[in-house]
PDB file of N, CA and C in Angstrom:
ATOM      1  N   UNK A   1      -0.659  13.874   9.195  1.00  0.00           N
ATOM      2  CA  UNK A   1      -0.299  13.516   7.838  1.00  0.00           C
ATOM      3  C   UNK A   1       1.152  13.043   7.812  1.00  0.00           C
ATOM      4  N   UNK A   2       1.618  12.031   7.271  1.00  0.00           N
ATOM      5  CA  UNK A   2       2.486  11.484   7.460  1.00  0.00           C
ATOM      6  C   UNK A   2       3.838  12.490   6.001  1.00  0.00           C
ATOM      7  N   UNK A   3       5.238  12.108   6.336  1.00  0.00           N
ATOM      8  CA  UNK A   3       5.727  13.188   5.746  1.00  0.00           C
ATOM      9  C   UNK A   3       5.400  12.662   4.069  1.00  0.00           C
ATOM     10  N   UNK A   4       5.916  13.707   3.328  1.00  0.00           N
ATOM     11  CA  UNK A   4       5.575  13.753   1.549  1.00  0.00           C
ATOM     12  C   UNK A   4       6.897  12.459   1.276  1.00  0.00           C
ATOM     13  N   UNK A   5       8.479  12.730   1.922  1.00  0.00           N
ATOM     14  CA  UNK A   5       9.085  11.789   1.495  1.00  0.00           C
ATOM     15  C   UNK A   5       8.865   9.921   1.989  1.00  0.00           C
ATOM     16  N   UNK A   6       7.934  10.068   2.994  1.00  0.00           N
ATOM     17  CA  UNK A   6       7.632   8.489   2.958  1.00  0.00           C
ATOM     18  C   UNK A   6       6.486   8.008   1.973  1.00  0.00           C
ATOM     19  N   UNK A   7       5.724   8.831   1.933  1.00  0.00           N
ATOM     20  CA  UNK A   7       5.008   9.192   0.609  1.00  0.00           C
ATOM     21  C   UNK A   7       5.464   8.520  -0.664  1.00  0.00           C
ATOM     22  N   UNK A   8       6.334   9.400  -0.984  1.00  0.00           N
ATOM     23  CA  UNK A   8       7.345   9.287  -2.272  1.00  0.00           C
ATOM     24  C   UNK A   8       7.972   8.098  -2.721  1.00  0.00           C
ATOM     25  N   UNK A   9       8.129   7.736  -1.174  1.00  0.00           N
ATOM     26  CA  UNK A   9       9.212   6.478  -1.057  1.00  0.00           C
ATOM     27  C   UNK A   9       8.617   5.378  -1.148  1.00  0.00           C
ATOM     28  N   UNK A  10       7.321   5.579  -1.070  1.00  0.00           N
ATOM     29  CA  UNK A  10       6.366   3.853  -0.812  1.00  0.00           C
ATOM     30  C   UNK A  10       5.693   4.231  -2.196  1.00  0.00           C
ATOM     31  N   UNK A  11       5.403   5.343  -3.163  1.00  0.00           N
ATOM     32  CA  UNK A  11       5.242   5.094  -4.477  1.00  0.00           C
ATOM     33  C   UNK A  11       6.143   4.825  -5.518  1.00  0.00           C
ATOM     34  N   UNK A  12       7.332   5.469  -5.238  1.00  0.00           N
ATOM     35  CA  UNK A  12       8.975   4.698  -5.938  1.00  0.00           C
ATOM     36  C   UNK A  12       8.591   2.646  -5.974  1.00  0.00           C
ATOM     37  N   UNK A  13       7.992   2.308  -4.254  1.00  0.00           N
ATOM     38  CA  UNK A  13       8.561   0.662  -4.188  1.00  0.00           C
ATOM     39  C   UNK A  13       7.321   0.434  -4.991  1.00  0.00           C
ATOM     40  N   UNK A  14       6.367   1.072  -5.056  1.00  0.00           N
ATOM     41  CA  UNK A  14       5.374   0.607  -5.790  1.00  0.00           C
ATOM     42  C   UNK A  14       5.102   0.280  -7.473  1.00  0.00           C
ATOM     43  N   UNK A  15       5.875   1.438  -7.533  1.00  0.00           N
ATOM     44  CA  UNK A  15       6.388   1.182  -9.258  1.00  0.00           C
ATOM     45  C   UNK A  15       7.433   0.268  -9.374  1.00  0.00           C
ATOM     46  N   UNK A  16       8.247   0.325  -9.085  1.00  0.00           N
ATOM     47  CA  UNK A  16       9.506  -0.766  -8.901  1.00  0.00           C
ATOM     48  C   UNK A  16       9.193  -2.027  -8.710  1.00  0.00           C
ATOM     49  N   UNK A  17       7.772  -2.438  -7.863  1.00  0.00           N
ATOM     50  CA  UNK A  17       7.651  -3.603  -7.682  1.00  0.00           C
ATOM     51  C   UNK A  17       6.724  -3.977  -8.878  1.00  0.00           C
ATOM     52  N   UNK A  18       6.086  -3.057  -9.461  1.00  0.00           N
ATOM     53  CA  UNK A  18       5.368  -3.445 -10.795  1.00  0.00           C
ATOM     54  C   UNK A  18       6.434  -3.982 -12.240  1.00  0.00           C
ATOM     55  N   UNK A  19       7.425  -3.431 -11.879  1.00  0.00           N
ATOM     56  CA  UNK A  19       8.608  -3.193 -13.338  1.00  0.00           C
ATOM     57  C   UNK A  19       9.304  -4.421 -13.009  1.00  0.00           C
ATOM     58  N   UNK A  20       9.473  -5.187 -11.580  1.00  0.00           N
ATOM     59  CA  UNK A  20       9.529  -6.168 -11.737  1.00  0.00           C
ATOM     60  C   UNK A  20       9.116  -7.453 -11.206  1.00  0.00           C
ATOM     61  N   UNK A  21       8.122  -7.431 -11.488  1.00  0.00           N
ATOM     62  CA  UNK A  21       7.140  -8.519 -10.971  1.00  0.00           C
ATOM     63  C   UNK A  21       7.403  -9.985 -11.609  1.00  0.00           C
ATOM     64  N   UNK A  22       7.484  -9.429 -13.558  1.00  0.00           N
ATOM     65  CA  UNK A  22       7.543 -10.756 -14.371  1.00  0.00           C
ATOM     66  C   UNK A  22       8.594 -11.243 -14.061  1.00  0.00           C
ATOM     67  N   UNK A  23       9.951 -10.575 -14.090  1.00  0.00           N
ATOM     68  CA  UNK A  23      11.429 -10.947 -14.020  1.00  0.00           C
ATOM     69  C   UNK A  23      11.136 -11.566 -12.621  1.00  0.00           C
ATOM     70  N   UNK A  24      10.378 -11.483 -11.255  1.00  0.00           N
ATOM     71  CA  UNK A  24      10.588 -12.077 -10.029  1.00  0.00           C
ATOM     72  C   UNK A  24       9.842 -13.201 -10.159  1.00  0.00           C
ATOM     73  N   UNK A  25       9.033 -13.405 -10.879  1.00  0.00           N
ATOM     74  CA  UNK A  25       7.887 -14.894 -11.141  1.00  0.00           C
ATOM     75  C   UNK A  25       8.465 -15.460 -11.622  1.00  0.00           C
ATOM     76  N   UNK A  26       9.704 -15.234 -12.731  1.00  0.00           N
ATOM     77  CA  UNK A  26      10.322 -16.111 -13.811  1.00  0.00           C
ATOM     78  C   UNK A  26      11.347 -17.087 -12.669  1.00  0.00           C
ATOM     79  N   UNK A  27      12.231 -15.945 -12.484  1.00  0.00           N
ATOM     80  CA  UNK A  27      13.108 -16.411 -11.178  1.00  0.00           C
ATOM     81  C   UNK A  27      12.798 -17.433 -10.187  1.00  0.00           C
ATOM     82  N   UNK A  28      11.642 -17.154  -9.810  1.00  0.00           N
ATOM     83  CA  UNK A  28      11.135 -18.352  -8.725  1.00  0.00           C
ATOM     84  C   UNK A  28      10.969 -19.244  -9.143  1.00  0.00           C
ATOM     85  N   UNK A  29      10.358 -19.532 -10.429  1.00  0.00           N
ATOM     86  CA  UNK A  29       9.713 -20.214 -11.323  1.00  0.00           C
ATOM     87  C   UNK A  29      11.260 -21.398 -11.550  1.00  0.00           C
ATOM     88  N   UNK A  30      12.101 -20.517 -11.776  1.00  0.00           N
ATOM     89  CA  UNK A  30      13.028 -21.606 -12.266  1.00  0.00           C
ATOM     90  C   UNK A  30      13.897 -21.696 -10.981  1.00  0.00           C
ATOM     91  N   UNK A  31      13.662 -21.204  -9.700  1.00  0.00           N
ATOM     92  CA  UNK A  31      14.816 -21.644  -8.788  1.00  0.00           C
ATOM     93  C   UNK A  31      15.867 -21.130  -8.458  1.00  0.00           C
ATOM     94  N   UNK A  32      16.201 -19.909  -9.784  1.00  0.00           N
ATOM     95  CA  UNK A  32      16.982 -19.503  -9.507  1.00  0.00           C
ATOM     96  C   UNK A  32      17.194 -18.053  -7.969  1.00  0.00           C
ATOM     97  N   UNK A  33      17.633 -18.544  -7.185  1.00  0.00           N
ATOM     98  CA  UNK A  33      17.536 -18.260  -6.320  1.00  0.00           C
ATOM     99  C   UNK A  33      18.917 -16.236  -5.984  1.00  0.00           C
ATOM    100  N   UNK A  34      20.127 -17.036  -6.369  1.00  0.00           N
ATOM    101  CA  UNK A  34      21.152 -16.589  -6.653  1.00  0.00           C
ATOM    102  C   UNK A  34      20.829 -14.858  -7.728  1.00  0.00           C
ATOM    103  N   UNK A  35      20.365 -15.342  -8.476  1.00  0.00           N
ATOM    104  CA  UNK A  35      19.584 -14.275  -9.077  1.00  0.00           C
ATOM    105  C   UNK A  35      19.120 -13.115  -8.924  1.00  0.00           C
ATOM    106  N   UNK A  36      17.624 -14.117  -8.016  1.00  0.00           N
ATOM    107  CA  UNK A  36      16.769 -13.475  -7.477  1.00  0.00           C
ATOM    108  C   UNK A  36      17.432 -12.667  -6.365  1.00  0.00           C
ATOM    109  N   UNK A  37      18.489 -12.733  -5.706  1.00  0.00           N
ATOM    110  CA  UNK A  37      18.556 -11.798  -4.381  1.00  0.00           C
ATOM    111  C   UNK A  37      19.757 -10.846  -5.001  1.00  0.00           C
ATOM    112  N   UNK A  38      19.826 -11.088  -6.737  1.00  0.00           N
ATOM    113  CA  UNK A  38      20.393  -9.759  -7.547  1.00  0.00           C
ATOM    114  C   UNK A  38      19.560  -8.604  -7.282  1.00  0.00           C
ATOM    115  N   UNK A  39      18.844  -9.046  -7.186  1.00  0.00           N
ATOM    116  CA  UNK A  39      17.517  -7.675  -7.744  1.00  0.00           C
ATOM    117  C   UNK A  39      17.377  -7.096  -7.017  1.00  0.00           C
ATOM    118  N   UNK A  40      17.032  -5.555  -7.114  1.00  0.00           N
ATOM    119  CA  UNK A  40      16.916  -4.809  -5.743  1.00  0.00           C
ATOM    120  C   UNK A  40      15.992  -4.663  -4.789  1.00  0.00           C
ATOM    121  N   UNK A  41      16.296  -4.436  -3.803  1.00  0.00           N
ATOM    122  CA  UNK A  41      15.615  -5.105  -2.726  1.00  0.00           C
ATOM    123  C   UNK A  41      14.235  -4.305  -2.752  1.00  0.00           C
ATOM    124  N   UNK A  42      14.124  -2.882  -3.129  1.00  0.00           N
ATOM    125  CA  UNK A  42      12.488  -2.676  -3.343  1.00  0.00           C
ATOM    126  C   UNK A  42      11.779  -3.489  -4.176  1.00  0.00           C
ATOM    127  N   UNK A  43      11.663  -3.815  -4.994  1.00  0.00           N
ATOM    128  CA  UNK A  43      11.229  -4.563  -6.149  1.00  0.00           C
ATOM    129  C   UNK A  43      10.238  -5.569  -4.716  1.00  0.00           C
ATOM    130  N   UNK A  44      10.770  -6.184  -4.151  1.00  0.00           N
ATOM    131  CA  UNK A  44       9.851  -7.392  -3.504  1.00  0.00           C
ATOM    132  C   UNK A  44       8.365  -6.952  -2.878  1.00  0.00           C
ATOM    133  N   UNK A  45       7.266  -7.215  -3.049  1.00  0.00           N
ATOM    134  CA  UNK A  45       6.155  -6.836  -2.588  1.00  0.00           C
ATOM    135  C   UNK A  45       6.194  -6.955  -1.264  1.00  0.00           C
ATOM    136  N   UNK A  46       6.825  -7.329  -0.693  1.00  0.00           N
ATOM    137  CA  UNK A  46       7.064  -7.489   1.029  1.00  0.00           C
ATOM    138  C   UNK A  46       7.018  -6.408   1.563  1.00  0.00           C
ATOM    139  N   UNK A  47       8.108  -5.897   1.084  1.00  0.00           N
ATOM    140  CA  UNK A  47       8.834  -4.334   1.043  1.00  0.00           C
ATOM    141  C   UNK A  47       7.687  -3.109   1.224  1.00  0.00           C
ATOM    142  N   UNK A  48       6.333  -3.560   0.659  1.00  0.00           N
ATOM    143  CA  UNK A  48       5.469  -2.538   0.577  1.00  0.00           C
ATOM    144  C   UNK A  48       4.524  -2.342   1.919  1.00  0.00           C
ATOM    145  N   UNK A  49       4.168  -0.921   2.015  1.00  0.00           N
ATOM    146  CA  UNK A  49       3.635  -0.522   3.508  1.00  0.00           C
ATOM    147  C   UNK A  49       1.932  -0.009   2.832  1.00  0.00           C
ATOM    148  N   UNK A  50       0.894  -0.612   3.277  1.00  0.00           N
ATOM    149  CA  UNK A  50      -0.204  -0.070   3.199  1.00  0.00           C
ATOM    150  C   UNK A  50      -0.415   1.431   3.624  1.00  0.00           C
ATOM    151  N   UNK A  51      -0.434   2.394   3.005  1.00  0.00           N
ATOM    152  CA  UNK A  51      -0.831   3.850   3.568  1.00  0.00           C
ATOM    153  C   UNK A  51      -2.509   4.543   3.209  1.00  0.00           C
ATOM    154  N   UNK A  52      -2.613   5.389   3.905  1.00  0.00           N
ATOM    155  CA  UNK A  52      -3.897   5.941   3.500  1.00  0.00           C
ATOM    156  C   UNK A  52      -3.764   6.740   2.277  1.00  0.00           C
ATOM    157  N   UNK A  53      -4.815   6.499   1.441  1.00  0.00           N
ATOM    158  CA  UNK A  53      -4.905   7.447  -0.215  1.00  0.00           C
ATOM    159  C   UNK A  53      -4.864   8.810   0.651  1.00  0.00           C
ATOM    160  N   UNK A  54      -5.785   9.397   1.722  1.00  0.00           N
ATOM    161  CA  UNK A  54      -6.137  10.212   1.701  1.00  0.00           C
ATOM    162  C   UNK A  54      -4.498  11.380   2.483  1.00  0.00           C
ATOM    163  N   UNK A  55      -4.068  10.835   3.658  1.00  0.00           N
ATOM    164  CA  UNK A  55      -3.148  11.225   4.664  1.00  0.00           C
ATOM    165  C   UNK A  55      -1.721  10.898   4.332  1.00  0.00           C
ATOM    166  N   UNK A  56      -1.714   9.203   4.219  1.00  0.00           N
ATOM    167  CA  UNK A  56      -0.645   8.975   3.877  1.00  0.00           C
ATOM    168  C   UNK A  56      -0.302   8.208   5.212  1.00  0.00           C
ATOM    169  N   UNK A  57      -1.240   7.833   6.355  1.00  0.00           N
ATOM    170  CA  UNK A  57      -0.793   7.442   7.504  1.00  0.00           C
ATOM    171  C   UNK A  57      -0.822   5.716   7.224  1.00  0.00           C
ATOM    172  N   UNK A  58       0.420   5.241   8.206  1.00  0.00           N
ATOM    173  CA  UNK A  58       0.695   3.690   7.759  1.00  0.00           C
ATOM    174  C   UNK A  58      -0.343   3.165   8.845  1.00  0.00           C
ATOM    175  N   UNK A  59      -0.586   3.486   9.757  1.00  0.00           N
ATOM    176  CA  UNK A  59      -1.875   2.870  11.269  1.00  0.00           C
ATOM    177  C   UNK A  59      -2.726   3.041  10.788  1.00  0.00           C
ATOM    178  N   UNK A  60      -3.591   1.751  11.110  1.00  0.00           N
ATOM    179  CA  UNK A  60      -5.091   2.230  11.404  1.00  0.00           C
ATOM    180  C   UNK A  60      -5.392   1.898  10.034  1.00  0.00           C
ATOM    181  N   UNK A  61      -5.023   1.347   9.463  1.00  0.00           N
ATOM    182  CA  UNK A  61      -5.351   1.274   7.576  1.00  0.00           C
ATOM    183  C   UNK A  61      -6.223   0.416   7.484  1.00  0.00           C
ATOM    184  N   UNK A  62      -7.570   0.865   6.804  1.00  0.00           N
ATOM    185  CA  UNK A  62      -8.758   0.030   5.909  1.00  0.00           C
ATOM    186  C   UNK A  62      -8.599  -0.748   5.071  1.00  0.00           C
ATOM    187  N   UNK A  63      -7.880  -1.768   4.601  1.00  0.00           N
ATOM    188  CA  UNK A  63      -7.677  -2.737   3.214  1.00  0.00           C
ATOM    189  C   UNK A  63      -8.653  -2.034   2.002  1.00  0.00           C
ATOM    190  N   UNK A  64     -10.082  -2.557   2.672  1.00  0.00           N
ATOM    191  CA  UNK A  64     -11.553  -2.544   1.922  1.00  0.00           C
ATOM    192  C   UNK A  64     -11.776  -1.072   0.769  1.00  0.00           C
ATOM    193  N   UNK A  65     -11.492  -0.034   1.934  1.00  0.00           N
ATOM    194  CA  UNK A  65     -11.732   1.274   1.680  1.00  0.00           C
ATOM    195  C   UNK A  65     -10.344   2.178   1.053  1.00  0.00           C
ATOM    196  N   UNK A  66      -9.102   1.747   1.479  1.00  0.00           N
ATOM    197  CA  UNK A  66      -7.590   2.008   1.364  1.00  0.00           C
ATOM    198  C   UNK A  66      -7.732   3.188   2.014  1.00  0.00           C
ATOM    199  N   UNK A  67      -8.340   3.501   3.190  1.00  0.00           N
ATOM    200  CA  UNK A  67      -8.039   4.813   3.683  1.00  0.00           C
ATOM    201  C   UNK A  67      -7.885   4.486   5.410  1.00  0.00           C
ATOM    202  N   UNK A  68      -7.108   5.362   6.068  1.00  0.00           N
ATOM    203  CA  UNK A  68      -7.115   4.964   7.559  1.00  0.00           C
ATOM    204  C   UNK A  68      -8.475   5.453   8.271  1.00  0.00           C
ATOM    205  N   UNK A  69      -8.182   4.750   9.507  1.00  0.00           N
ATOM    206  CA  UNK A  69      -9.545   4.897  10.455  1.00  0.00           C
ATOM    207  C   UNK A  69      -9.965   6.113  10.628  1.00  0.00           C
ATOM    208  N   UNK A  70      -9.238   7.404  11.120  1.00  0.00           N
ATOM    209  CA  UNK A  70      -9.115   8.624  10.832  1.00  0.00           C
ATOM    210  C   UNK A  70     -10.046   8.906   9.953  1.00  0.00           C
ATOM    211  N   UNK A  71      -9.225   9.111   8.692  1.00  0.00           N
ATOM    212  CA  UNK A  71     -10.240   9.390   7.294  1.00  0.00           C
ATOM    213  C   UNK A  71     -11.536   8.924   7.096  1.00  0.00           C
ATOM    214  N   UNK A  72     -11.719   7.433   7.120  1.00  0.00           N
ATOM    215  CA  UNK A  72     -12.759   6.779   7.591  1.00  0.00           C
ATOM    216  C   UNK A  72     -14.058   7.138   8.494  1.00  0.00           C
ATOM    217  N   UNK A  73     -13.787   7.247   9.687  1.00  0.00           N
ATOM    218  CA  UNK A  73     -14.657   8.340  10.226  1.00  0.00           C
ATOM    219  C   UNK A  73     -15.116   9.619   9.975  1.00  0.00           C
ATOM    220  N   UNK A  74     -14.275  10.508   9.510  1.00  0.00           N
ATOM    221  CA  UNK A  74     -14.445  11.706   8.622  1.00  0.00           C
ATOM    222  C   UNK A  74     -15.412  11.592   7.445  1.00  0.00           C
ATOM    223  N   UNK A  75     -15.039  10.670   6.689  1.00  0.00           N
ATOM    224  CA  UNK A  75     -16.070  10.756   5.470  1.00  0.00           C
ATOM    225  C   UNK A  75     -17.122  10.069   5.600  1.00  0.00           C
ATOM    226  N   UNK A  76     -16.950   8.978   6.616  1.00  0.00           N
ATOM    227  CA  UNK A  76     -18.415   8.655   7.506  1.00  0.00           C
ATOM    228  C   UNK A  76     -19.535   9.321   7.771  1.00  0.00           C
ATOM    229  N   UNK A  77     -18.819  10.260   8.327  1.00  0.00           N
ATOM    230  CA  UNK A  77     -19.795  11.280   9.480  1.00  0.00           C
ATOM    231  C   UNK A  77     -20.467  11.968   8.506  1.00  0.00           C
ATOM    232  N   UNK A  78     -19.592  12.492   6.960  1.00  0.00           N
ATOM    233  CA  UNK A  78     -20.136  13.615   6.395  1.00  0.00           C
ATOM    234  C   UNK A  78     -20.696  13.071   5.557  1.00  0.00           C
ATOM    235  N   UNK A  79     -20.996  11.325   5.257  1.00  0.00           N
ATOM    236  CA  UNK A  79     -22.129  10.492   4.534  1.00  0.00           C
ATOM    237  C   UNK A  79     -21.228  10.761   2.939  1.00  0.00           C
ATOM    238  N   UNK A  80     -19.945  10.869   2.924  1.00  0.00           N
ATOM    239  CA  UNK A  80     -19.674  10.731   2.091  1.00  0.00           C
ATOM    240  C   UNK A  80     -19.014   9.424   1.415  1.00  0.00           C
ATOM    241  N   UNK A  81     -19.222   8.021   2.138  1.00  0.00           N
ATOM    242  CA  UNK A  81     -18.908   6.871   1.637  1.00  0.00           C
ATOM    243  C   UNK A  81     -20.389   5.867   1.767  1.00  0.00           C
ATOM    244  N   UNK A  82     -20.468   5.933   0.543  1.00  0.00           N
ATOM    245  CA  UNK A  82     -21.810   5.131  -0.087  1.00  0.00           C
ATOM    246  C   UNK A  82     -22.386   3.733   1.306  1.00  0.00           C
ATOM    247  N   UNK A  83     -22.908   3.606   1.410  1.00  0.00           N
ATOM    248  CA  UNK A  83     -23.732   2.379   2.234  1.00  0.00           C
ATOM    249  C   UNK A  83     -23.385   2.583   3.952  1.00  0.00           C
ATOM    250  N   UNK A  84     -22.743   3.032   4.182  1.00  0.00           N
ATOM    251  CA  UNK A  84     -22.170   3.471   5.504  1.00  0.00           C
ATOM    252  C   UNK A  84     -22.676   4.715   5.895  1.00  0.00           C
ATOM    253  N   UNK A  85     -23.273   4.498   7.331  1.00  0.00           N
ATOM    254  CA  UNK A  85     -23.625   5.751   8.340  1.00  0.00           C
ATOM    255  C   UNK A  85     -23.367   5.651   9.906  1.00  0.00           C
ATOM    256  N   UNK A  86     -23.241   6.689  10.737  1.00  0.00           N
ATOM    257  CA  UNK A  86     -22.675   6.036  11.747  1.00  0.00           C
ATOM    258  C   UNK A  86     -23.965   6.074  12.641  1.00  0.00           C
ATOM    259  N   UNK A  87     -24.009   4.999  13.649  1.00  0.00           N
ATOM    260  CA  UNK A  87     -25.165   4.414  14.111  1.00  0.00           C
ATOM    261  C   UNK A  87     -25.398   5.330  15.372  1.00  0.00           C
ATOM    262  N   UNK A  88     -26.923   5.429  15.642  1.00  0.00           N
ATOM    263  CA  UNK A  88     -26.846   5.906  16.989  1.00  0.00           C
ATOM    264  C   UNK A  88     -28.430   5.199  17.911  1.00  0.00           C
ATOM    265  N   UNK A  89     -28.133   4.937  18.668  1.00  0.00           N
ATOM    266  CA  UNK A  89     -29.237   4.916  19.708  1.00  0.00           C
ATOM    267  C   UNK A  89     -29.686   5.013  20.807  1.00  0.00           C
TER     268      UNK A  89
END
């Protein structure tokens, strides 16, 4: 499990990048460039790290599912993610 403060820290950029999303579209929008590299540097969606809902681990991350491979297999096995089972023959 990855620690609580990287945790913390990638839901801080996550709000931050929501609060300013419009003010960063406007900016581009007009060019202003000078501006734009006012703003603080979390704010940019770049900035953001895919983690697992479940762990919090940055590897191995599912887009589809938002959970890592780890987790993934886990709730696999125990048939707890709808349409998915793990194969055997």
């Amino acid at each position: 499990m990855a620690r609580k403060s990287n945790i913390a820290r990638d839901e801080k950029r996550r709000k931050m990048i929501e609060r300013y999303a419009k003010k960063r579209a406007e900016l581009k929008a007009k060019g202003d460039f000078a501006a734009l590299h006012k703003l603080p540097k979390n704010s940019s969606p770049v900035r953001l790290k895919n983690r697992c809902q479940l762990s919090g681990r940055p590897r191995g991350y599912i887009g589809y599912f938002g959970i890592s491979r780890i987790a993934f297999r886990e709730l696999a096995s125990k048939g707890e993610i709808m349409g998915i089972k793990k194969s055997s023959w």
